[in-house]
N, C-alpha and C. Protein backbone atom coordinates (compact mmCIF):
# COMPACT_ATOMS: atom_id res chain seq x y z
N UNK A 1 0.80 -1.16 0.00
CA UNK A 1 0.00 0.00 0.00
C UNK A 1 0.87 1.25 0.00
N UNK A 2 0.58 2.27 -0.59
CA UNK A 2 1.35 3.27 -1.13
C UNK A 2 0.98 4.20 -0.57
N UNK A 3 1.85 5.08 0.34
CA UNK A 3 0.63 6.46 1.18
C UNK A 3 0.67 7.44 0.30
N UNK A 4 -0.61 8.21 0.42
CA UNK A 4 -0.73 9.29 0.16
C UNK A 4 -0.23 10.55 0.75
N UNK A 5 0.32 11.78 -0.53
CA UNK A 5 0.96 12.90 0.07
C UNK A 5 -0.21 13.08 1.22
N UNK A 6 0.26 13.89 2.13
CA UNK A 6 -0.63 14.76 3.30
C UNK A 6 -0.68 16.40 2.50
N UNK A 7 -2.23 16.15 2.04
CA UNK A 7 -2.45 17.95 1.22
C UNK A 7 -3.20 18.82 2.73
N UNK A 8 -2.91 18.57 3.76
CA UNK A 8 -3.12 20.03 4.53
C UNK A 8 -2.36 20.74 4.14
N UNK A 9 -2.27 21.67 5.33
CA UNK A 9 -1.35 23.14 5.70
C UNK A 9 -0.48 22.86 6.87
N UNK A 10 1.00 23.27 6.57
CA UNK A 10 1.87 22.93 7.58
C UNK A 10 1.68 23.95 8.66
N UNK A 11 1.79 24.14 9.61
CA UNK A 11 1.75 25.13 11.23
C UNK A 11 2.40 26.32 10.35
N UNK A 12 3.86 25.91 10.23
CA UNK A 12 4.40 27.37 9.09
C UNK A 12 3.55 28.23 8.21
N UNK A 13 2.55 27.55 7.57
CA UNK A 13 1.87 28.24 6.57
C UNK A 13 0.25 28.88 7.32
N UNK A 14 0.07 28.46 8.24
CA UNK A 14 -0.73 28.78 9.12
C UNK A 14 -0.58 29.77 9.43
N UNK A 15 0.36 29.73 10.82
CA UNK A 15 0.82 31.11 11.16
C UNK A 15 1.88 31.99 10.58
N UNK A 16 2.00 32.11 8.75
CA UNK A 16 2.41 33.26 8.42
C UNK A 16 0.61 33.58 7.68
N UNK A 17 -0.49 33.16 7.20
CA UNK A 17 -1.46 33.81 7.19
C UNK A 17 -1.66 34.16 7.90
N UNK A 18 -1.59 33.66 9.14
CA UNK A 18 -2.67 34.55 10.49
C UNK A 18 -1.95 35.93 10.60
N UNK A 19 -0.43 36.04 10.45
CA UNK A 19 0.39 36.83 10.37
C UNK A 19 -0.08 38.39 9.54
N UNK A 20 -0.14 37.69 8.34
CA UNK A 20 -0.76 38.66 6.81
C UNK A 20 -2.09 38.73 7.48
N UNK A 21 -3.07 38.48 7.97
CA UNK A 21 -4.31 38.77 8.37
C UNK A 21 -4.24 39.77 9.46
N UNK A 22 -3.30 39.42 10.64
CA UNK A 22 -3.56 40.50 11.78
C UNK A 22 -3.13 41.63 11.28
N UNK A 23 -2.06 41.72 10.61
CA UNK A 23 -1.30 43.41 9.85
C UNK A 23 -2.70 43.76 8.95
N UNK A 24 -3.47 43.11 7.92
CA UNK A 24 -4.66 43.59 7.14
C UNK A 24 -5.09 43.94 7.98
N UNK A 25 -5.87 43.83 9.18
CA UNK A 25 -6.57 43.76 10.16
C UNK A 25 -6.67 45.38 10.40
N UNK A 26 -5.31 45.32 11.22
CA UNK A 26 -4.93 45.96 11.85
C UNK A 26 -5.34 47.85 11.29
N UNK A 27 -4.57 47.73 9.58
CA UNK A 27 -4.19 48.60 8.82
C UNK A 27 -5.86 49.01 8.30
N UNK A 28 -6.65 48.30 8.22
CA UNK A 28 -8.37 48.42 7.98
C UNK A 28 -8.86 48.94 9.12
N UNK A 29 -8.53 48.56 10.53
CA UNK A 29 -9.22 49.25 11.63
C UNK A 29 -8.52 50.53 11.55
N UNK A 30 -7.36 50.88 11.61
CA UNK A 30 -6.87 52.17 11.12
C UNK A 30 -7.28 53.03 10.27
N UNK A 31 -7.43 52.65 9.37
CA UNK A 31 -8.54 53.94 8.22
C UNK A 31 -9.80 54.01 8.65
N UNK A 32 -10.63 52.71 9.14
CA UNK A 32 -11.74 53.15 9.39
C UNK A 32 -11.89 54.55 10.76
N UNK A 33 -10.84 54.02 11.89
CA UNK A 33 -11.17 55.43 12.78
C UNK A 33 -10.64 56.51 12.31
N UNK A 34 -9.23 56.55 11.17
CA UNK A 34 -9.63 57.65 10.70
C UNK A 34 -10.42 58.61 9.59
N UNK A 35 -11.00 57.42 9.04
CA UNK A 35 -12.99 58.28 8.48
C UNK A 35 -13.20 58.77 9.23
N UNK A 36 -13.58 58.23 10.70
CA UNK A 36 -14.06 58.79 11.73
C UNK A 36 -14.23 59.84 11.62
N UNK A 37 -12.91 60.00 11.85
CA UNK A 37 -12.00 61.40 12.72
C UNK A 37 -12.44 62.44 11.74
N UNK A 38 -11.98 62.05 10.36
CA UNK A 38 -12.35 63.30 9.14
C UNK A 38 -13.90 63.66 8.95
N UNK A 39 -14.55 63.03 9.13
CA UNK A 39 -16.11 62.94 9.01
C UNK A 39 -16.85 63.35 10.08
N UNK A 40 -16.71 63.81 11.47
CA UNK A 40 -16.38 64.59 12.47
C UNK A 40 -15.99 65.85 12.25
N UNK A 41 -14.71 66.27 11.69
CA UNK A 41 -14.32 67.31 12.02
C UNK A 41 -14.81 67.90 10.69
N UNK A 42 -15.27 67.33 9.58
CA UNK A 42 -16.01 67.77 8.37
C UNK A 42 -17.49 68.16 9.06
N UNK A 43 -17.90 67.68 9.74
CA UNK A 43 -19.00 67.81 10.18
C UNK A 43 -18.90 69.43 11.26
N UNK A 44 -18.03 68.83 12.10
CA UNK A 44 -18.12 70.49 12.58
C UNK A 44 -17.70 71.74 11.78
N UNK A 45 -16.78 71.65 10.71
CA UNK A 45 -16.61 72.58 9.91
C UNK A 45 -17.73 73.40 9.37
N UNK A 46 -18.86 71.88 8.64
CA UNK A 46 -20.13 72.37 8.73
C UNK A 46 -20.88 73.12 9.46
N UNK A 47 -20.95 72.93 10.41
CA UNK A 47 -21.64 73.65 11.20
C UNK A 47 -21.39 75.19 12.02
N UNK A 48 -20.03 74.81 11.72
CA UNK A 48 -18.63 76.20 12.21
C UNK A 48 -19.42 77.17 11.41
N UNK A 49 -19.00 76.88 10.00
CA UNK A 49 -19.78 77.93 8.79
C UNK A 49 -20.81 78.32 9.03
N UNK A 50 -21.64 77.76 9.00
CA UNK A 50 -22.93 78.22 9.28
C UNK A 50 -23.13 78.73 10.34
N UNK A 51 -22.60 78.86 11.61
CA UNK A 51 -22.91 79.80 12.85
C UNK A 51 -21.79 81.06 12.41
N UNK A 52 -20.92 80.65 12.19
CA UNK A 52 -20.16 81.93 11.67
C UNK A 52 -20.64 82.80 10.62
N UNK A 53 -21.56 82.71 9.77
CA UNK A 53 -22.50 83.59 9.10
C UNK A 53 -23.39 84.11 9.68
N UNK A 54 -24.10 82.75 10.62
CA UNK A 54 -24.68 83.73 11.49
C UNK A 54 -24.67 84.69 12.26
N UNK A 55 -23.71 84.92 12.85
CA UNK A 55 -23.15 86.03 13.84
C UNK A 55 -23.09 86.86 12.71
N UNK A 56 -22.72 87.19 11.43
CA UNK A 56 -22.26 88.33 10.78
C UNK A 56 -23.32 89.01 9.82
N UNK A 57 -24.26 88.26 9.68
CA UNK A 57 -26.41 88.46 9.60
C UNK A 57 -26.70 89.41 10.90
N UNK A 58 -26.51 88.50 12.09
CA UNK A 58 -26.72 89.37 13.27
C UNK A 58 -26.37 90.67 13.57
N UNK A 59 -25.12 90.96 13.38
CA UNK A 59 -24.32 92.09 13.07
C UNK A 59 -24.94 92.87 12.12
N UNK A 60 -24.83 92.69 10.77
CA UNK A 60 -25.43 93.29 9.81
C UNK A 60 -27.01 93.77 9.97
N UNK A 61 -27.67 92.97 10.33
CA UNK A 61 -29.15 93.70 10.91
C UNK A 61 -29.31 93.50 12.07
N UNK A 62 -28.46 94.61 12.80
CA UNK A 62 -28.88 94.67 14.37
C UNK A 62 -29.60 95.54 14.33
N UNK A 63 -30.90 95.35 14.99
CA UNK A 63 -32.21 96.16 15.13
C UNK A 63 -31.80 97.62 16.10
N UNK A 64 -30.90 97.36 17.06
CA UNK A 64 -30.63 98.49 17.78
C UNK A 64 -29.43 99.58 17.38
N UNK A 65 -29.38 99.42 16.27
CA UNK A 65 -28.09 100.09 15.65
C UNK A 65 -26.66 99.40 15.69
N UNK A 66 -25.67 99.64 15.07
CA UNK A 66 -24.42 99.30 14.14
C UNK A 66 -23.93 98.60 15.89
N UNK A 67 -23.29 97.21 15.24
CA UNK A 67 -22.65 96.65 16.71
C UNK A 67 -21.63 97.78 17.52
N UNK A 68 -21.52 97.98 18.40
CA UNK A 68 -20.29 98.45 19.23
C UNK A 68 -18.65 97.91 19.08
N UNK A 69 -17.92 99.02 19.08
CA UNK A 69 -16.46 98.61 18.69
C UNK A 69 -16.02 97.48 20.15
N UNK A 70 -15.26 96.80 19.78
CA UNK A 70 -14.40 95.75 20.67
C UNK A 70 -14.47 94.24 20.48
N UNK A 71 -14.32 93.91 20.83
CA UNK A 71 -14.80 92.00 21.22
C UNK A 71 -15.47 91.65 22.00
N UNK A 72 -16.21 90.89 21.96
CA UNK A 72 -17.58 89.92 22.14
C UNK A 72 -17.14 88.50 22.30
N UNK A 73 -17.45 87.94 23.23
CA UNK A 73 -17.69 86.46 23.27
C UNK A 73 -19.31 85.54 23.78
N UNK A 74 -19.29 84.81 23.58
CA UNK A 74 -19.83 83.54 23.78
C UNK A 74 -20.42 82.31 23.47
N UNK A 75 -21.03 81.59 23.78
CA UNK A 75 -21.64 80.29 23.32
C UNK A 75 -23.18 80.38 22.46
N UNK A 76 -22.99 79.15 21.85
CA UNK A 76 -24.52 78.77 21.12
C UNK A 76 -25.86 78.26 22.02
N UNK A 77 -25.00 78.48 23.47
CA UNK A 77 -26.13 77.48 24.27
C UNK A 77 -26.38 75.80 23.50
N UNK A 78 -27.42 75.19 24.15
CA UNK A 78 -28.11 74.05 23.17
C UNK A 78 -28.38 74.12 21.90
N UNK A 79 -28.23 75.18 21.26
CA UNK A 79 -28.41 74.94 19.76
C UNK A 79 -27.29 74.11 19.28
N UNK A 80 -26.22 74.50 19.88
CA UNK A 80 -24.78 74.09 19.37
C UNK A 80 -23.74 73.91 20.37
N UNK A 81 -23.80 73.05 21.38
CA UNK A 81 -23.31 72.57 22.13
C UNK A 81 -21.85 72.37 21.89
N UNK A 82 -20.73 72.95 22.04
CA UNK A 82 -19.33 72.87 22.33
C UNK A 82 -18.86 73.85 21.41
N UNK A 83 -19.77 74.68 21.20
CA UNK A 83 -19.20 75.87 19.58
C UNK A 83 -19.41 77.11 20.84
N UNK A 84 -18.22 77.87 20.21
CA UNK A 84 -18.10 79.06 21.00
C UNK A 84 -17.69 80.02 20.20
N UNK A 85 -18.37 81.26 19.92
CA UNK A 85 -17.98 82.29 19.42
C UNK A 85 -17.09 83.71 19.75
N UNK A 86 -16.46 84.62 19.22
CA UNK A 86 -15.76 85.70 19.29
C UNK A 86 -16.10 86.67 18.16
N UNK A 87 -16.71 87.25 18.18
CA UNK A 87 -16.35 88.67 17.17
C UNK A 87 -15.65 90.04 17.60
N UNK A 88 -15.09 90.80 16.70
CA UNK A 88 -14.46 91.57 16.86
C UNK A 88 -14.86 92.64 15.99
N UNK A 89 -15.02 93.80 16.57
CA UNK A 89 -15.91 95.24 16.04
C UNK A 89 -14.85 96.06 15.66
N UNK A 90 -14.53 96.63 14.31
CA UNK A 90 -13.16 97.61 14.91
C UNK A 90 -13.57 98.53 13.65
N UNK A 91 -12.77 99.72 13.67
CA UNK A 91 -12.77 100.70 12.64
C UNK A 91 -11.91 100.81 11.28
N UNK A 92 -12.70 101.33 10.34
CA UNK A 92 -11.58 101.01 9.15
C UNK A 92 -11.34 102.47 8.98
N UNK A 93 -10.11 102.86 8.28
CA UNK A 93 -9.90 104.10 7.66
C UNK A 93 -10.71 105.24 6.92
N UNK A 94 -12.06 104.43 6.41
CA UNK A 94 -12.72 105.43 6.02
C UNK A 94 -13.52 106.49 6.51
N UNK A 95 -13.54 107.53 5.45
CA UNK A 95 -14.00 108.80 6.50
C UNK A 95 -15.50 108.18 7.50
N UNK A 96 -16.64 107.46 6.39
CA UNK A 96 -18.25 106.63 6.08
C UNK A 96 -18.04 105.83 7.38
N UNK A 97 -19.14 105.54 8.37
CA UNK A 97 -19.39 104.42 9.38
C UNK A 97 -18.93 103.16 8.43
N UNK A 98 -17.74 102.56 8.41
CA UNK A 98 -17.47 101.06 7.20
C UNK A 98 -17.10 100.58 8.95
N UNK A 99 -17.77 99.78 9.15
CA UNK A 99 -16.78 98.61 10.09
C UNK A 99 -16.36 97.35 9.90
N UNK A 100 -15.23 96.95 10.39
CA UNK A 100 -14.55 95.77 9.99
C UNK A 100 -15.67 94.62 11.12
N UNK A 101 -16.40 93.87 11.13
CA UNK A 101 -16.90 93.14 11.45
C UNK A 101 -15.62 91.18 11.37
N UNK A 102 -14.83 91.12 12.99
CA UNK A 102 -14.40 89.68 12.37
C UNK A 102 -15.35 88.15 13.05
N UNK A 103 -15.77 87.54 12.87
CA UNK A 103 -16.55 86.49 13.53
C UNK A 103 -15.56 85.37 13.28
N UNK A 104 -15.77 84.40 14.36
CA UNK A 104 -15.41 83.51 14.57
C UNK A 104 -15.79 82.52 15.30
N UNK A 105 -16.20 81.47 15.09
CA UNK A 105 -16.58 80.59 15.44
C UNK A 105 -15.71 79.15 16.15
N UNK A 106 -15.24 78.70 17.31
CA UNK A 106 -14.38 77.52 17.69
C UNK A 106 -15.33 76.55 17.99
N UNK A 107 -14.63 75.22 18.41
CA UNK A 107 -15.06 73.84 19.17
C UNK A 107 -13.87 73.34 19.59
N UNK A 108 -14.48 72.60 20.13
CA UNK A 108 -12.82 71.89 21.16
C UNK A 108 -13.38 71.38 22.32
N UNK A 109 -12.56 70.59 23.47
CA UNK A 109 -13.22 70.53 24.51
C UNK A 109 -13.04 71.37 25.65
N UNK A 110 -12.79 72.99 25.41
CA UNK A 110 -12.54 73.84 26.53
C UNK A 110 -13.55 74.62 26.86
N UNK A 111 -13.24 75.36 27.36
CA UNK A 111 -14.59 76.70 27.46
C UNK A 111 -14.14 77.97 26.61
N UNK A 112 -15.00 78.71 26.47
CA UNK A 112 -14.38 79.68 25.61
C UNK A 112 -13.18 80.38 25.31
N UNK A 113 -12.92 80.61 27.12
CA UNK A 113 -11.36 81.30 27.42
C UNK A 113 -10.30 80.83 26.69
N UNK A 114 -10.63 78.73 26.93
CA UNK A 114 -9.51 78.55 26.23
C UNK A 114 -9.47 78.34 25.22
N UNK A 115 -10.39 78.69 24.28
CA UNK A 115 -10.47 78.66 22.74
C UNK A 115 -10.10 79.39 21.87
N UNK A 116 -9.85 80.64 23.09
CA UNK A 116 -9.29 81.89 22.19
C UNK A 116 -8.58 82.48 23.07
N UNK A 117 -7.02 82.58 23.09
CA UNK A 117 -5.99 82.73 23.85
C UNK A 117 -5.03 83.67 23.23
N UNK A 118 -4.73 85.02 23.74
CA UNK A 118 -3.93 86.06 23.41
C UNK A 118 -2.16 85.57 23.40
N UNK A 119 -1.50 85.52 22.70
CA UNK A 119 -0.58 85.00 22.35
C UNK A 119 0.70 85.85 23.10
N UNK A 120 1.82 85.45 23.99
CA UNK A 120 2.35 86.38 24.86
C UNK A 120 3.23 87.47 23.65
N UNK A 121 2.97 88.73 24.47
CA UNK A 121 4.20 89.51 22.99
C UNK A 121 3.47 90.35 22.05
N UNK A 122 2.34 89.56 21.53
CA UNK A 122 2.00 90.35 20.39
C UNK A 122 0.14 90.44 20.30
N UNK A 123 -0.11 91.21 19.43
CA UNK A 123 -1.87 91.24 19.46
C UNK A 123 -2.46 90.26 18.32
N UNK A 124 -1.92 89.45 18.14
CA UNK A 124 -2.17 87.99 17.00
C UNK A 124 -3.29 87.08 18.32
N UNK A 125 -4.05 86.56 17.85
CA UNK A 125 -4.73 85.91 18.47
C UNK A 125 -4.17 84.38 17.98
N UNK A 126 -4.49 83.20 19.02
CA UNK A 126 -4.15 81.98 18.49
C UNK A 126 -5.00 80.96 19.16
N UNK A 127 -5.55 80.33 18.03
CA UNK A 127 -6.69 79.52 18.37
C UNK A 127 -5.97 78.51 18.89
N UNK A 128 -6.67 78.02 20.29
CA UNK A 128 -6.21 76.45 20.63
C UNK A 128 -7.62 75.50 20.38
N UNK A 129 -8.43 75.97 19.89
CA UNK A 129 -8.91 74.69 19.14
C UNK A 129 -8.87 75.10 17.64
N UNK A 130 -9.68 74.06 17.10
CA UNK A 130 -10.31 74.03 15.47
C UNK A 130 -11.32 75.32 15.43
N UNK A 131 -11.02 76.12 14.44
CA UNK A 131 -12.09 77.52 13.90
C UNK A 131 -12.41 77.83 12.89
N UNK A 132 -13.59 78.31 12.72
CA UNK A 132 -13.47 78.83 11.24
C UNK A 132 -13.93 80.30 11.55
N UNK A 133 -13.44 81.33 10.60
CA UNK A 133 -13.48 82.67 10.61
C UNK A 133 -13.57 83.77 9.66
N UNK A 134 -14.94 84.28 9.84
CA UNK A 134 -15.06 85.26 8.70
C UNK A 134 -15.22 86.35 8.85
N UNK A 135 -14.62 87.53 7.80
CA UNK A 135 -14.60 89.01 7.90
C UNK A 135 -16.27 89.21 6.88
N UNK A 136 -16.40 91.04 7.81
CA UNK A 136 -17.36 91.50 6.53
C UNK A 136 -17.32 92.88 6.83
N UNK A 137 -17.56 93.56 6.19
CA UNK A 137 -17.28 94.91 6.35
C UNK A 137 -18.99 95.55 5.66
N UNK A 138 -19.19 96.39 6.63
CA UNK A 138 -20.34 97.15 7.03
C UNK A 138 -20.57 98.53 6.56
N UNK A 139 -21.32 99.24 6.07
CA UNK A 139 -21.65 100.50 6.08
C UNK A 139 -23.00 101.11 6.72
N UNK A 140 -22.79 101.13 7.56
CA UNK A 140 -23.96 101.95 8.64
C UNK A 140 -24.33 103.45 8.69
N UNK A 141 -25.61 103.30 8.46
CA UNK A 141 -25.68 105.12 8.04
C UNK A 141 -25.99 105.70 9.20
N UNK A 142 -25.65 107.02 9.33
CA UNK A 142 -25.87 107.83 10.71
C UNK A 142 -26.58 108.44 10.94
């Protein structure tokens, strides 16, 4: 009687697939959290924008007359839970009421203070979270 080859899989060939499988594995759970991550922070971008227009609508038709020069802070409340705003009122060169209107909108997990942090030295502002930020310039009649 004549034996037959043995057609399994040797232990060697075993565990170098399992090998090639845990690295696939591995490298697939990796992109998927970072979709995550991008699809998240795409998402708040979304929403950044859109409150950051809003504030500069607000501005633009303030019922009680042209905003006041300086900076402004605060939150969305529950509309928008972890978004915190800053605008900034300032004057432009022209002779005409033109104001520089800047809005800005953050998220992060701080409170406002630390979302918008005066930089030591100079009058540059520096966001410690993610922001988005838009100018508009105003003409208010007197």
């Amino acid at each position: 009687m004549a034996l037959k080859d043995n057609q399994g899989f040797t232990l060697l060939e075993v565990m170098i697939s399992l090998a090639i499988f845990g690295m696939t594995a591995t490298v697939l759970l990796g992109l998927r959290n970072w979709d995550i991550d991008t699809r998240m922070f795409s998402q708040n971008v979304t929403i950044a924008t859109l409150l950051v227009q809003e504030k500069l609508v607000e501005a633009e038709l303030a019922v009680d007359g042209p905003p006041a020069f300086g900076v402004s802070t605060g939150d969305f409340g529950d509309r928008a839970p972890g978004f915190f705003w800053r605008q900034t009122v300032s004057a432009t060169p022209l002779t005409i009421d033109v104001r520089e209107v800047k809005a800005r909108v953050s998220w992060g997990q701080g409170n406002e203070e630390e979302n918008f942090v005066l930089s030591s030295g100079s009058d540059e502002e520096t966001e410690t979270a993610d922001a988005v930020e838009a100018v508009a310039y105003y003409l208010f009649e007197q």
